[in-house]
C-alpha atoms as a PDB file:
ATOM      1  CA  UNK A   1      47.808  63.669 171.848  1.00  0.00           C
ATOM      2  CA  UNK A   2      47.359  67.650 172.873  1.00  0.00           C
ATOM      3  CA  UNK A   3      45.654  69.181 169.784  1.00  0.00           C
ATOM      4  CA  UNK A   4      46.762  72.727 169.700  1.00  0.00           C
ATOM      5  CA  UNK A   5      45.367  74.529 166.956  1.00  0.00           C
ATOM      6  CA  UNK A   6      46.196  78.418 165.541  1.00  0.00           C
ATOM      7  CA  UNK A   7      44.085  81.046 164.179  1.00  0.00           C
ATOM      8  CA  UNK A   8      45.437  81.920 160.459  1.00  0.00           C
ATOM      9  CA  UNK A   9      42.778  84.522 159.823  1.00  0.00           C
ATOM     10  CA  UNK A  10      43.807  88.238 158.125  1.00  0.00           C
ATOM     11  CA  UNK A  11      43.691  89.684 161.954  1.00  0.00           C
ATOM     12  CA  UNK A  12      45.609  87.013 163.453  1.00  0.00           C
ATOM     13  CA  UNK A  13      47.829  86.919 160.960  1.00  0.00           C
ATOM     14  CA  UNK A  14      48.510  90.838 161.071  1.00  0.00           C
ATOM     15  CA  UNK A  15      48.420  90.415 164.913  1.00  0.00           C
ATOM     16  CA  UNK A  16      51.892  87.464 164.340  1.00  0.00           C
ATOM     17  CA  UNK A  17      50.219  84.236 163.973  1.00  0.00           C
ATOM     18  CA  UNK A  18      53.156  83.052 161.707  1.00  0.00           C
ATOM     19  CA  UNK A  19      55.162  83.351 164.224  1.00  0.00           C
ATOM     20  CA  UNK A  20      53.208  82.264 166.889  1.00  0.00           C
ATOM     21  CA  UNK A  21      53.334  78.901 164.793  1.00  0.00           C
ATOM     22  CA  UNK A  22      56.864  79.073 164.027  1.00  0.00           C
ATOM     23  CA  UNK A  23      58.006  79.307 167.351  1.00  0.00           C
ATOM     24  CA  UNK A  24      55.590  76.588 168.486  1.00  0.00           C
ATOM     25  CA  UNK A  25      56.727  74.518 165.924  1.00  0.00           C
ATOM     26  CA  UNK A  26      60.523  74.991 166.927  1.00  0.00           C
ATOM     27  CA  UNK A  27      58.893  74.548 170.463  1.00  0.00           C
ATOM     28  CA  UNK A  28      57.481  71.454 170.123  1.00  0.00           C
ATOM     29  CA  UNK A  29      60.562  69.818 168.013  1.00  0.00           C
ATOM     30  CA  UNK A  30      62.882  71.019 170.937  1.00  0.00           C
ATOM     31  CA  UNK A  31      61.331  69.548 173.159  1.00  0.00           C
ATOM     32  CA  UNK A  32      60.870  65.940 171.536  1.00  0.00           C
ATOM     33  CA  UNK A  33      57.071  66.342 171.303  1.00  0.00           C
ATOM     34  CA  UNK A  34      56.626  65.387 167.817  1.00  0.00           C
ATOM     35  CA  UNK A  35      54.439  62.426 168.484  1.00  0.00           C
ATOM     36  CA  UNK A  36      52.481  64.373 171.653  1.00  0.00           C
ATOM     37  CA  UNK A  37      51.403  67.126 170.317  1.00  0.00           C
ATOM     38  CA  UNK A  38      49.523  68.224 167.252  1.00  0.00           C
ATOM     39  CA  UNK A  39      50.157  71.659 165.495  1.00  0.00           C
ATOM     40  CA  UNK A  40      47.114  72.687 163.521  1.00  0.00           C
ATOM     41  CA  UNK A  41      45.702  76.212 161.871  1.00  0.00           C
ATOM     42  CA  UNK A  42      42.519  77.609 161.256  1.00  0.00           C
ATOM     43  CA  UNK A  43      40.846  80.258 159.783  1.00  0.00           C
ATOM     44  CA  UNK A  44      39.103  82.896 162.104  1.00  0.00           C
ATOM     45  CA  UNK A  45      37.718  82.056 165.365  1.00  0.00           C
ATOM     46  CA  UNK A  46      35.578  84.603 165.895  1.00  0.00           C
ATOM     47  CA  UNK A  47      37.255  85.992 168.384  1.00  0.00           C
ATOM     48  CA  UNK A  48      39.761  88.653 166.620  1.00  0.00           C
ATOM     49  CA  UNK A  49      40.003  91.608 168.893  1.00  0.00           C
ATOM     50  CA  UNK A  50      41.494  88.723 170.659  1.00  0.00           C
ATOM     51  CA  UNK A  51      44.381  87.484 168.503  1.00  0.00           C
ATOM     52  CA  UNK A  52      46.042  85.741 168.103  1.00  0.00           C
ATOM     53  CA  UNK A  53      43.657  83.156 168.754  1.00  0.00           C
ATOM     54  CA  UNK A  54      44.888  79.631 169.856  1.00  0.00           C
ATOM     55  CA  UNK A  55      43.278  76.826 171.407  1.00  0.00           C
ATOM     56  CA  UNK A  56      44.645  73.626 173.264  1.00  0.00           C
ATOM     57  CA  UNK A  57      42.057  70.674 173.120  1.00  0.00           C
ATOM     58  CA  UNK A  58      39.327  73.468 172.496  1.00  0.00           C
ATOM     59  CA  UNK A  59      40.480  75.887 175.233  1.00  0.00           C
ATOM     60  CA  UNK A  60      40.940  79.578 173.862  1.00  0.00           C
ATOM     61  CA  UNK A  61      44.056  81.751 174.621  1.00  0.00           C
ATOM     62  CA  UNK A  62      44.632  84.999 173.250  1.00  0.00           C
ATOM     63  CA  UNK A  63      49.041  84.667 172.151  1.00  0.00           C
ATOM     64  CA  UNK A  64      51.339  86.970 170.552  1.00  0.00           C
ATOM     65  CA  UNK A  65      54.767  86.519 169.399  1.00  0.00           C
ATOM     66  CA  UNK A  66      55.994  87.879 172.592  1.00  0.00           C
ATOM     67  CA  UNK A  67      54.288  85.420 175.013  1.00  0.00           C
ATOM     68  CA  UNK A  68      54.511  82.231 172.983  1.00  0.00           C
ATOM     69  CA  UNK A  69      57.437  80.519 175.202  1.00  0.00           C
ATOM     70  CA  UNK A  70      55.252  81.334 178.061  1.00  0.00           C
ATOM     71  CA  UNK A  71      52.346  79.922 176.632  1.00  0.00           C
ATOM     72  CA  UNK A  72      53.744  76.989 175.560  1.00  0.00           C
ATOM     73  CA  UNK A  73      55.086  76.243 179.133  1.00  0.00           C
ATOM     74  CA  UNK A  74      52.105  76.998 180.901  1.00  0.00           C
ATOM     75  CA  UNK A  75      49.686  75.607 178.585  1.00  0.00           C
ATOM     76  CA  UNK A  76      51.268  72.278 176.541  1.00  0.00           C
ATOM     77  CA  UNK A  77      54.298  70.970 178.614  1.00  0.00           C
ATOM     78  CA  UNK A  78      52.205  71.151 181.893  1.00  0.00           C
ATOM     79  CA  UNK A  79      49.591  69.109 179.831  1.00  0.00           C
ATOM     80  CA  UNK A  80      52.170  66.671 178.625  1.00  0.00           C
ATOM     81  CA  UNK A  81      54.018  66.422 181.636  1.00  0.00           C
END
């Protein structure tokens, strides 16, 4: 199971993370990943001038709104695959 977890902080959350989450979530259902990956939140990271903050099994990435797709290619389907 790929944990991938999203910062739901005030600066993350001004910076998209809803729909960072939202789009991972419609992502992951696409995809038939239910059971493979794990969508979680969290509140800040420390890291905000970095937002919005997301990690895969404790790895950071800095994601917007924008780049999610990408992100989720690169980062969870290679890991799943």
């Amino acid at each position: 199971m790929i944990k991938v977890t999203v910062c739901i902080g005030s600066s993350c959350h001004i910076k998209g993370s809803r729909q960072v989450v939202e789009e991972l979530q419609r992502l992951v259902g696409e995809n038939g990943l239910k059971d493979k990956v794990e969508l979680g939140g969290t509140f800040c990271m420390g890291r905000c001038k970095d937002g919005v903050c997301v990690t895969v099994d404790d790895e950071f990435f800095s994601v917007s709104p924008e780049t999610t797709e990408e992100f989720f290619r690169s980062e969870v389907l290679a890991r799943v695959s």
